[in-house]
N, C-alpha and C. Protein backbone atom coordinates (compact mmCIF):
# COMPACT_ATOMS: atom_id res chain seq x y z
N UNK A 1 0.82 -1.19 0.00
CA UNK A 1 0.00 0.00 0.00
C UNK A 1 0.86 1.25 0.00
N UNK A 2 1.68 1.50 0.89
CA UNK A 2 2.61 2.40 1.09
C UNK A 2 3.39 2.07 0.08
N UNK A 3 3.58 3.79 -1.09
CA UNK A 3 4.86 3.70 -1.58
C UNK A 3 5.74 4.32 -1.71
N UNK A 4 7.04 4.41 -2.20
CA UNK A 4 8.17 5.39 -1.89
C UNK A 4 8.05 6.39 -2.73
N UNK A 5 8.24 7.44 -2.29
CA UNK A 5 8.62 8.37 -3.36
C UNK A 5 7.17 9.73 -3.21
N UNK A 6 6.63 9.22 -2.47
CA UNK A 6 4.99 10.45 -2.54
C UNK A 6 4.94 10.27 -0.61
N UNK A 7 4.55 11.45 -0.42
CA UNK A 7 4.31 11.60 1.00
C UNK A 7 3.27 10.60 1.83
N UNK A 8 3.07 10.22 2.61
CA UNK A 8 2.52 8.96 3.09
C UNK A 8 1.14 9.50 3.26
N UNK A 9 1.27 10.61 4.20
CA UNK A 9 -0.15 11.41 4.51
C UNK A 9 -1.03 11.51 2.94
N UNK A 10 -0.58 12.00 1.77
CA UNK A 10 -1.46 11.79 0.66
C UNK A 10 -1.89 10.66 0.57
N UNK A 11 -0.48 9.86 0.44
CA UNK A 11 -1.23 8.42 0.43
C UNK A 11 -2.43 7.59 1.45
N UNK A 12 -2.73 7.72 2.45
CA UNK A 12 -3.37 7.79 3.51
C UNK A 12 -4.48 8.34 3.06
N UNK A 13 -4.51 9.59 2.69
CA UNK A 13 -6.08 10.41 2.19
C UNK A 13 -6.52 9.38 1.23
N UNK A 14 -5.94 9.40 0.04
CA UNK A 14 -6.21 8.58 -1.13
C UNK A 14 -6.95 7.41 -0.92
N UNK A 15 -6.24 6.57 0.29
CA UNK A 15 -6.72 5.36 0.56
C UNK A 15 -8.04 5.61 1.19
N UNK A 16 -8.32 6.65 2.24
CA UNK A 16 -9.49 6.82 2.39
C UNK A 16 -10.64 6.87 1.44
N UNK A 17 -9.89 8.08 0.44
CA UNK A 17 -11.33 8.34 -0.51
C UNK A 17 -11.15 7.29 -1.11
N UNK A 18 -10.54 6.24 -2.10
CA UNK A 18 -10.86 5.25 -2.55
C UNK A 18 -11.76 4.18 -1.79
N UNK A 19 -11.98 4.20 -0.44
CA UNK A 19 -12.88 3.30 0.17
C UNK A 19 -14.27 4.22 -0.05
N UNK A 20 -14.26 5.65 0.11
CA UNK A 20 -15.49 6.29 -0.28
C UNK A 20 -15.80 5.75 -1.44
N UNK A 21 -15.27 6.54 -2.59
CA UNK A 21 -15.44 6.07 -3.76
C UNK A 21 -15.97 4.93 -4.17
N UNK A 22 -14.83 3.94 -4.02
CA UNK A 22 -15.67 2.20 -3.92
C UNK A 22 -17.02 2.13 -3.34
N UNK A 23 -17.21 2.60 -2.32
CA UNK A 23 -18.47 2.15 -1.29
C UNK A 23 -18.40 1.41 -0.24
N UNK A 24 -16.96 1.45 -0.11
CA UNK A 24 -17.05 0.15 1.36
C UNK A 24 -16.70 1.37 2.18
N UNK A 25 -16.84 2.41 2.40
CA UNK A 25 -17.06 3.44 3.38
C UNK A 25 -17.62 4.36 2.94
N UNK A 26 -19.33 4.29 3.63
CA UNK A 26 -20.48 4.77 3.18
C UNK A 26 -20.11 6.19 3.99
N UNK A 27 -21.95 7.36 3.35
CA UNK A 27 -21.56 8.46 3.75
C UNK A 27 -22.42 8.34 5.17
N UNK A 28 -21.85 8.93 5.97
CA UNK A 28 -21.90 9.27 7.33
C UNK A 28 -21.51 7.79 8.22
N UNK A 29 -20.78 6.92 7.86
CA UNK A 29 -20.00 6.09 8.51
C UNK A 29 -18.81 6.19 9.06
N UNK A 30 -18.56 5.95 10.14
CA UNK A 30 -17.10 6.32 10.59
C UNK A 30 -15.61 5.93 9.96
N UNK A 31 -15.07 7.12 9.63
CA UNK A 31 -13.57 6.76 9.27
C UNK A 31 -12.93 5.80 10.06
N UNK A 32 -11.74 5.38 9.84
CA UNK A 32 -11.28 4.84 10.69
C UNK A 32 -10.38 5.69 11.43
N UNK A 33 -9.70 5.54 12.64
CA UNK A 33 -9.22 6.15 13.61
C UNK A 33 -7.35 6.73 12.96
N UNK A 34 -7.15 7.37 13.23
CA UNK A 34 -5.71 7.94 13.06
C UNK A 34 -5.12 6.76 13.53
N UNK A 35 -4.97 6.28 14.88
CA UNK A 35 -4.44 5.62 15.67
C UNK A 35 -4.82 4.19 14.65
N UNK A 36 -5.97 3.88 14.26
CA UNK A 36 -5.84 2.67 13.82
C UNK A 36 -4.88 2.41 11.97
N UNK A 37 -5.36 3.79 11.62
CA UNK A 37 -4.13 3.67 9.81
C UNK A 37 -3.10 3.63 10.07
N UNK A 38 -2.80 4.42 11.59
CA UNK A 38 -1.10 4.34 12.00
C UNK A 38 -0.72 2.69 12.09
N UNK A 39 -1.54 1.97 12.90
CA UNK A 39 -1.39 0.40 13.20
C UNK A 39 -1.02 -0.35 12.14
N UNK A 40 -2.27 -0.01 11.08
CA UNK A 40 -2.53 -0.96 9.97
C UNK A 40 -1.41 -0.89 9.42
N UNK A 41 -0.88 0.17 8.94
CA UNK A 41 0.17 1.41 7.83
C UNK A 41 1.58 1.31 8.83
N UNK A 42 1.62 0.65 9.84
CA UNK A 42 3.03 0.90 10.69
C UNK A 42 3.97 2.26 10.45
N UNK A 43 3.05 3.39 10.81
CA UNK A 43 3.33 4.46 10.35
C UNK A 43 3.39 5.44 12.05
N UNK A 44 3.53 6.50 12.08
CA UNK A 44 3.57 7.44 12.96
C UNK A 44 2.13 8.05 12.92
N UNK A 45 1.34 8.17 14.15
CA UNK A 45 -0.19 8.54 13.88
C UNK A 45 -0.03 10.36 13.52
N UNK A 46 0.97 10.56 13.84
CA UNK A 46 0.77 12.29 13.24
C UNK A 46 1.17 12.34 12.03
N UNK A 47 1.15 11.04 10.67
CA UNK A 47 1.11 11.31 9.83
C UNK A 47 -0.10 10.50 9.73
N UNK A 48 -0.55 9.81 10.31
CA UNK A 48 -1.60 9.31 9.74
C UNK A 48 -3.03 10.60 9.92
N UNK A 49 -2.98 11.14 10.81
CA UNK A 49 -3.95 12.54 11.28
C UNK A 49 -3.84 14.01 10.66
N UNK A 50 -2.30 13.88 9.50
CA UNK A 50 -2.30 14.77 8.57
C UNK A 50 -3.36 14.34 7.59
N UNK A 51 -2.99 13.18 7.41
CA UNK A 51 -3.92 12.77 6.14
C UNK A 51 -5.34 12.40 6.56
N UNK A 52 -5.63 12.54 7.72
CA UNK A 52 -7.50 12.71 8.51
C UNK A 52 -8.05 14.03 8.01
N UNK A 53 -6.60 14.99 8.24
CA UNK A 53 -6.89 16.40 8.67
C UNK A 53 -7.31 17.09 7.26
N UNK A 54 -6.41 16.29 5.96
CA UNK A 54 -6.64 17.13 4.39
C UNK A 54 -7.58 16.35 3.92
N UNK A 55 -8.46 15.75 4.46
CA UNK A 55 -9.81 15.31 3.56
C UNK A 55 -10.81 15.81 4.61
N UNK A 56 -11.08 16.33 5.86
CA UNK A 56 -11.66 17.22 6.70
C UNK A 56 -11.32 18.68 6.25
N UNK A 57 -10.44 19.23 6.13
CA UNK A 57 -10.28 20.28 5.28
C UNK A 57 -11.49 20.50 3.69
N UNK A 58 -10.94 19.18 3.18
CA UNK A 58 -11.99 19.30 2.24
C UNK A 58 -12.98 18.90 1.92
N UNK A 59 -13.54 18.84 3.45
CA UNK A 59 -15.17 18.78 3.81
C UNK A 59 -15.47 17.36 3.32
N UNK A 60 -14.56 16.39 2.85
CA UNK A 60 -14.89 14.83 3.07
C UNK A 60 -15.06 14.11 4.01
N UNK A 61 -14.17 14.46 5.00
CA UNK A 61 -14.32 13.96 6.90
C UNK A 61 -15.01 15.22 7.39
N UNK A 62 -15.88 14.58 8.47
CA UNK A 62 -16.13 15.55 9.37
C UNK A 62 -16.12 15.12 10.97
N UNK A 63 -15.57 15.84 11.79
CA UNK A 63 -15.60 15.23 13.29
C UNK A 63 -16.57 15.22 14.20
N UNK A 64 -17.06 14.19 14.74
CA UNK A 64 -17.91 14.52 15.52
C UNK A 64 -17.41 14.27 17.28
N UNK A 65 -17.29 15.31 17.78
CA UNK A 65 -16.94 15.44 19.03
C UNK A 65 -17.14 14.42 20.00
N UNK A 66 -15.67 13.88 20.20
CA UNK A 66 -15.52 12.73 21.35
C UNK A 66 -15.89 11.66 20.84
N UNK A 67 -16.44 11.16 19.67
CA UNK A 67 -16.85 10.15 18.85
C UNK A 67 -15.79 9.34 18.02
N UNK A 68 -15.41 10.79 16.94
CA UNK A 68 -14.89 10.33 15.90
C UNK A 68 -14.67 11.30 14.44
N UNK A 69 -14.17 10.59 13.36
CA UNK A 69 -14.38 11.24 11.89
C UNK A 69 -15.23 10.17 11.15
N UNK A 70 -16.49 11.31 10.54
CA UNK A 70 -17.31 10.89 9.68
C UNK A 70 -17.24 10.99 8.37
N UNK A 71 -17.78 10.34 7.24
CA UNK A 71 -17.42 10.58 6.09
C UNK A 71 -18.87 11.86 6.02
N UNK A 72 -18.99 12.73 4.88
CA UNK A 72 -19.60 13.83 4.94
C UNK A 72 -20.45 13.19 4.02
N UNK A 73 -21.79 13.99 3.87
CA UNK A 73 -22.88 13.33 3.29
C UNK A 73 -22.40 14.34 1.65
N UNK A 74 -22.56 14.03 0.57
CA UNK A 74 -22.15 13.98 -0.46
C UNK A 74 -20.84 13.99 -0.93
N UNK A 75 -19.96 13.16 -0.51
CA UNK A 75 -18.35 13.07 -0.49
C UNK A 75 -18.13 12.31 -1.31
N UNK A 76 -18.50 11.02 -1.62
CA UNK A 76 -18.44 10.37 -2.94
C UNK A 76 -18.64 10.75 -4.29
N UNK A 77 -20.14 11.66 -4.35
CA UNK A 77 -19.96 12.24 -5.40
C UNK A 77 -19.17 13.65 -5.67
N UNK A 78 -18.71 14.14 -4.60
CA UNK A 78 -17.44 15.50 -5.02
C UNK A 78 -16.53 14.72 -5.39
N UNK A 79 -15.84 13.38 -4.78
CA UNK A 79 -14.84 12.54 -4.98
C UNK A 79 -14.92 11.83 -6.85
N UNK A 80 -15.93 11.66 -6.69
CA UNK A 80 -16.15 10.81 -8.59
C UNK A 80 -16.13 12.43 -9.72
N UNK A 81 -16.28 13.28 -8.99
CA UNK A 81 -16.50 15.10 -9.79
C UNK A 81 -15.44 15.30 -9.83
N UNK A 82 -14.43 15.20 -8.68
CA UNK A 82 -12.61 15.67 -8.82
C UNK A 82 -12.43 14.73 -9.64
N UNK A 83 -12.29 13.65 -8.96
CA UNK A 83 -11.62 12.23 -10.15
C UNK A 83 -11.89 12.11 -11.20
N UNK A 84 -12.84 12.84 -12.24
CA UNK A 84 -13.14 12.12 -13.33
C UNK A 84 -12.50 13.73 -13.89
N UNK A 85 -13.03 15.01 -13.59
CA UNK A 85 -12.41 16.07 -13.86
C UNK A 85 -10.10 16.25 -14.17
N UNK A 86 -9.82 15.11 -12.81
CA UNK A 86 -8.29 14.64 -13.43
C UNK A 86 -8.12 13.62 -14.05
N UNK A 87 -9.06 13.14 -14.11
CA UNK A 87 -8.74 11.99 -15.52
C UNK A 87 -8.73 12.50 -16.45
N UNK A 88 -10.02 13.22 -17.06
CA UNK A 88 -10.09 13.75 -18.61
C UNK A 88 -8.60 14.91 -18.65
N UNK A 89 -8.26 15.57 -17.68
CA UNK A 89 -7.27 16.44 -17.42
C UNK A 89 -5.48 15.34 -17.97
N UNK A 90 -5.62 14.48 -17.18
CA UNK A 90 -4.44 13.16 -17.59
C UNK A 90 -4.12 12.76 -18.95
N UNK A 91 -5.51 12.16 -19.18
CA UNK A 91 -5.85 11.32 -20.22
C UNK A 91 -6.56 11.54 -21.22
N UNK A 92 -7.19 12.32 -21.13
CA UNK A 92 -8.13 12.72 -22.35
C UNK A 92 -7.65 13.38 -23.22
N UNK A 93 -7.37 14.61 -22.53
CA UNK A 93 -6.73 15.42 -23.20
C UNK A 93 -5.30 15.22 -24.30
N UNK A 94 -4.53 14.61 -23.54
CA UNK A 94 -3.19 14.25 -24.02
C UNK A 94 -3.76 12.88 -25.13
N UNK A 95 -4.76 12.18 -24.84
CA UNK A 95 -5.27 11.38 -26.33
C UNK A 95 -5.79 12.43 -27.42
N UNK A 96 -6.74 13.20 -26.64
CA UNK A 96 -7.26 14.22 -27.88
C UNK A 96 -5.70 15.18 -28.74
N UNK A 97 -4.79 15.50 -28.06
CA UNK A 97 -3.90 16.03 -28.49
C UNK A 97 -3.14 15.37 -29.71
N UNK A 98 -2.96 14.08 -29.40
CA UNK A 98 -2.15 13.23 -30.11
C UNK A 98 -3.33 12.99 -31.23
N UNK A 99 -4.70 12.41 -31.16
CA UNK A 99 -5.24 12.12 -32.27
C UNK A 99 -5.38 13.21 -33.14
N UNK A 100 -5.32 14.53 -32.83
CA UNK A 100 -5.56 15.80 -33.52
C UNK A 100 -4.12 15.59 -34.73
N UNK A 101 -2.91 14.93 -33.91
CA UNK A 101 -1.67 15.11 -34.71
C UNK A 101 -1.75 14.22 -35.57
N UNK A 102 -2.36 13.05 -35.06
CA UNK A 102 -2.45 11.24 -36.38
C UNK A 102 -3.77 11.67 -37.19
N UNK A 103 -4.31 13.05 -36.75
CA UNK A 103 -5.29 12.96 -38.07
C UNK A 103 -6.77 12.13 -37.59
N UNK A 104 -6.65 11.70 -36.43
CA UNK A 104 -8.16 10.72 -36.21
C UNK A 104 -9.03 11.64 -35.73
N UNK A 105 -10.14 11.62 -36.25
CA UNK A 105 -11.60 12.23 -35.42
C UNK A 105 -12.10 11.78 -34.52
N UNK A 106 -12.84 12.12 -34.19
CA UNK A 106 -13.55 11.66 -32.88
C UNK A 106 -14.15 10.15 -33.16
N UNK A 107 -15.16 10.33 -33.91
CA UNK A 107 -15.02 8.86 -34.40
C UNK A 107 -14.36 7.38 -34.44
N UNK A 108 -13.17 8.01 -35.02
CA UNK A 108 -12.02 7.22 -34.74
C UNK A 108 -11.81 6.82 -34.02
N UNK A 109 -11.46 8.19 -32.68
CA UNK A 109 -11.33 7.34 -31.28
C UNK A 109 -12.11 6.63 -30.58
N UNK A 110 -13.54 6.87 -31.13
CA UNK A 110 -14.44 6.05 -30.02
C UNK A 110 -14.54 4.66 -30.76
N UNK A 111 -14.37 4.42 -31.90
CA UNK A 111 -14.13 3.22 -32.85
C UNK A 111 -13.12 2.42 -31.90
N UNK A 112 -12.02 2.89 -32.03
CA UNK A 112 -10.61 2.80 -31.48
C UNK A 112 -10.93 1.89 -29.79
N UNK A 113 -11.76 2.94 -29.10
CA UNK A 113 -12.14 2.60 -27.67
C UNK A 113 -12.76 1.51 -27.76
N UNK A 114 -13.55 1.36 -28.54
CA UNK A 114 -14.42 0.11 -28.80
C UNK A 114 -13.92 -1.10 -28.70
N UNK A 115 -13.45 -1.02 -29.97
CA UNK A 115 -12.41 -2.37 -30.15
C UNK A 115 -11.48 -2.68 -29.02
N UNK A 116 -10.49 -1.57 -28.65
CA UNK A 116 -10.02 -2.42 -27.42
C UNK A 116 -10.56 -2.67 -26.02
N UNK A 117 -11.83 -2.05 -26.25
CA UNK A 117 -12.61 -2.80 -24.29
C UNK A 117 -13.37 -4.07 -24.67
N UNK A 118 -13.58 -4.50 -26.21
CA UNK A 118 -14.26 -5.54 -26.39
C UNK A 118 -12.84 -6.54 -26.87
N UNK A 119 -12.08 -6.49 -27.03
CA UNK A 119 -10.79 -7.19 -27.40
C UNK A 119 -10.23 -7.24 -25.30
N UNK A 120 -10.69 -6.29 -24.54
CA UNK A 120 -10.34 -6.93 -22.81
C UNK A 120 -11.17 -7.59 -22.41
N UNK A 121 -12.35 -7.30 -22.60
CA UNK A 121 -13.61 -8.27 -22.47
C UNK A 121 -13.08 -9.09 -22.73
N UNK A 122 -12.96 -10.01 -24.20
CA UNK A 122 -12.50 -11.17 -24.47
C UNK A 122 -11.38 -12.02 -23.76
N UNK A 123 -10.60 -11.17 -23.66
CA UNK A 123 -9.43 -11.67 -22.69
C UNK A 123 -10.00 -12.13 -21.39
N UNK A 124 -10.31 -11.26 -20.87
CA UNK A 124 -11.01 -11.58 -19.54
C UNK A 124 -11.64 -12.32 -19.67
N UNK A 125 -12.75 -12.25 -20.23
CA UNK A 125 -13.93 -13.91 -20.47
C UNK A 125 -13.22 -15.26 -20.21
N UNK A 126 -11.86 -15.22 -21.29
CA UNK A 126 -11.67 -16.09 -21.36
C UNK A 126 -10.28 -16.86 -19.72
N UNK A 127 -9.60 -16.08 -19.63
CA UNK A 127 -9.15 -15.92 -18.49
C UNK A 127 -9.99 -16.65 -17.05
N UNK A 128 -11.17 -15.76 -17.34
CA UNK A 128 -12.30 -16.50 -16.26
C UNK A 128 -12.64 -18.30 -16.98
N UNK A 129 -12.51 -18.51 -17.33
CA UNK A 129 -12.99 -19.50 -18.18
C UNK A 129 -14.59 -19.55 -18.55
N UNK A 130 -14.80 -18.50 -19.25
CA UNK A 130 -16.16 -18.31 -19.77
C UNK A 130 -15.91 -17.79 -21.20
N UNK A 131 -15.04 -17.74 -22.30
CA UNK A 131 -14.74 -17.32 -23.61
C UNK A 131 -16.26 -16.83 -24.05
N UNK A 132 -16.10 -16.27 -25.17
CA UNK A 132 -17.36 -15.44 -25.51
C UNK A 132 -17.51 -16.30 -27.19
């Protein structure tokens, strides 16, 4: 989980909102404890409570006094609104850039998309042992 090279506390947030995101940490369910990501993460809990503190900052955690941190009631979907906003920012863009240079239209690319999620499908099918 932990990796080298990026600050741990991001990493820590991340892992949070990806359990938002996913759904295995619903909204207004309790985070888990500083003290316990420190455990899990064999980490120092004042980095694990940086990374409590920058998704409470951005109104994804919220504390409830003497209790705990809650996840905030529409946090998944601000979380799928950022995330998909840096994806097309990543990825989209830098495909749209390049197909503008090979000359492909839009068309193209969604042609393009096609074929290879139904060419992973296949793989996968078959992988599972269910071939198509």
């Amino acid at each position: 989980m932990i990796e080298d090279g990026r600050p741990i506390f991001l990493q820590i947030a991340e892992s949070v909102e990806d359990a938002i995101v996913d759904g295995s940490l619903a909204e207004e369910s309790q985070a888990p404890s500083t003290n316990e990501l420190a455990a899990f993460h064999r980490i120092n809990p004042a980095t694990a409570a940086k990374g409590i503190a920058m998704l409470a900052d951005k109104g994804v955690l919220y504390k409830r006094r003497g209790v705990g941190m809650f996840v905030a009631p529409g946090s998944r979907v601000r979380l799928l609104v950022e995330r998909r906003a840096a994806f097309a920012e990543s990825f989209v863009d830098p495909l749209l850039a390049e197909a503008q240079t090979l000359g492909l239209e839009p068309a193209d690319l969604v042609a393009l998309i096609n074929d290879r999620a139904a060419a992973r499908a296949a793989v996968s099918a078959t992988i599972e042992g269910n071939p198509q």
